[in-house]
Protein backbone atom coordinates (compact mmCIF):
# COMPACT_ATOMS: atom_id res chain seq x y z
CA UNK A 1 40.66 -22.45 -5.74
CA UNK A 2 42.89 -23.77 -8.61
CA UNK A 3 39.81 -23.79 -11.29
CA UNK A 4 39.46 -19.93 -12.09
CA UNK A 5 38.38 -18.53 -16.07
CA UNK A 6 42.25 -17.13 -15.53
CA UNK A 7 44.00 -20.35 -14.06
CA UNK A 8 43.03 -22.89 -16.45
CA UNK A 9 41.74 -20.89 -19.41
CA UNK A 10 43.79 -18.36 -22.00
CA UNK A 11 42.41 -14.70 -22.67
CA UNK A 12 40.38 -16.35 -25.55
CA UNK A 13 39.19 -19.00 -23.66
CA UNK A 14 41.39 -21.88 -24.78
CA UNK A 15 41.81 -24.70 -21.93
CA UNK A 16 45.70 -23.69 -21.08
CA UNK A 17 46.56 -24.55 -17.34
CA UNK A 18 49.83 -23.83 -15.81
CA UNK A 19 51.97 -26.87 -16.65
CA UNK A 20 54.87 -27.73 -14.14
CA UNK A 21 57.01 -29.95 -16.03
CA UNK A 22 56.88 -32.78 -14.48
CA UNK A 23 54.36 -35.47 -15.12
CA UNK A 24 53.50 -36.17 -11.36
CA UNK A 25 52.99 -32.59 -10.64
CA UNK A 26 50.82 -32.17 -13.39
CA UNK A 27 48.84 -34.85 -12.47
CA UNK A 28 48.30 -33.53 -8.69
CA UNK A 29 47.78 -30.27 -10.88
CA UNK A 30 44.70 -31.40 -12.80
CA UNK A 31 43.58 -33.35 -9.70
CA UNK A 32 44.09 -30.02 -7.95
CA UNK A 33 41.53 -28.49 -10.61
CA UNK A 34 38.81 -31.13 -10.69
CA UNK A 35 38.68 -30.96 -6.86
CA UNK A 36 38.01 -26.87 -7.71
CA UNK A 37 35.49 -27.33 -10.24
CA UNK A 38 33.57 -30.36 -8.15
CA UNK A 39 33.36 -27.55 -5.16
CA UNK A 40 31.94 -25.03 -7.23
CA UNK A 41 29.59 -27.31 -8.96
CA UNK A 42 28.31 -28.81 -6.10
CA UNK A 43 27.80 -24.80 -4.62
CA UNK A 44 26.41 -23.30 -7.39
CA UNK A 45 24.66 -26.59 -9.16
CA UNK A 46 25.34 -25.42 -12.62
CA UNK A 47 26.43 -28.85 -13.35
CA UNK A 48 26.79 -28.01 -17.32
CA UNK A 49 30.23 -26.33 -16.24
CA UNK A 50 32.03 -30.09 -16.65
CA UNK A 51 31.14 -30.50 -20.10
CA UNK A 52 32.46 -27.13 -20.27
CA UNK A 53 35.52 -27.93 -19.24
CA UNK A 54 35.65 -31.22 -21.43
CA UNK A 55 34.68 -29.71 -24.16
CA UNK A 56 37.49 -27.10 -23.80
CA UNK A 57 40.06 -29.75 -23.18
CA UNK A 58 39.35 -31.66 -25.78
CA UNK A 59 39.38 -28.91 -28.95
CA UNK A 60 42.90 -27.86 -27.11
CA UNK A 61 44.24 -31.16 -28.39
CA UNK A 62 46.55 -31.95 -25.37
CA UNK A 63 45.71 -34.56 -23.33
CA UNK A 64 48.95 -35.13 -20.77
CA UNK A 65 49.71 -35.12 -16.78
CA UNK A 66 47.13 -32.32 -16.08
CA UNK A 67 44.15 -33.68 -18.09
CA UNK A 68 44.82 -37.08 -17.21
CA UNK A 69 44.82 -36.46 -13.25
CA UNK A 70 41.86 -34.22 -13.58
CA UNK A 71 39.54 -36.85 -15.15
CA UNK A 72 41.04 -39.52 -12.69
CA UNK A 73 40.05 -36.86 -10.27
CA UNK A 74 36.71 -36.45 -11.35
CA UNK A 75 35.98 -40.61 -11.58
CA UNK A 76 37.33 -41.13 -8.14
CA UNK A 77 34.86 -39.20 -6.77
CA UNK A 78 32.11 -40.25 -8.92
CA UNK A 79 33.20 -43.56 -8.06
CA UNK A 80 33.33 -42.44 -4.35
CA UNK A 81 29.45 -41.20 -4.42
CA UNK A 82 26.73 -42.64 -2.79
CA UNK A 83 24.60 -44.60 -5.31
């Protein structure tokens, strides 16, 4: 699983994913991540652990290839579920 405390967060918690370089990479990075965190949720139902995430990406300031295809990520599927 690509979302991991140690994959997409620093050692002080700071939203810091492993960046490739290249904008399309990223992208399939972050969707990559979402696609992590949606399987956990959807396990463990702690459903909290998005705004988590949000929140962390958001104070980091950086908002690029890997944020942008992991909220894309994260809208397709809402988009995707049953209503």
């Amino acid at each position: 699983m690509d979302y991991h405390p140690d994959v997409c967060f620093d050692e002080n918690g700071t939203w810091s994913p492993n960046r490739s370089g290249g904008y399309a990479k990223n992208c399939a990075r972050g969707r990559d991540i979402a696609d992590s965190l949606i399987a956990i949720i959807q396990e463990n139902g702690f459903t909290p652990q998005l705004g988590h995430t949000m929140h962390a990406i958001a104070e980091a300031g950086v908002f690029e290839g890997v944020e942008i295809g992991f909220c894309s990520r994260i809208a397709e599927r809402l988009y995707a579920a049953p209503r």
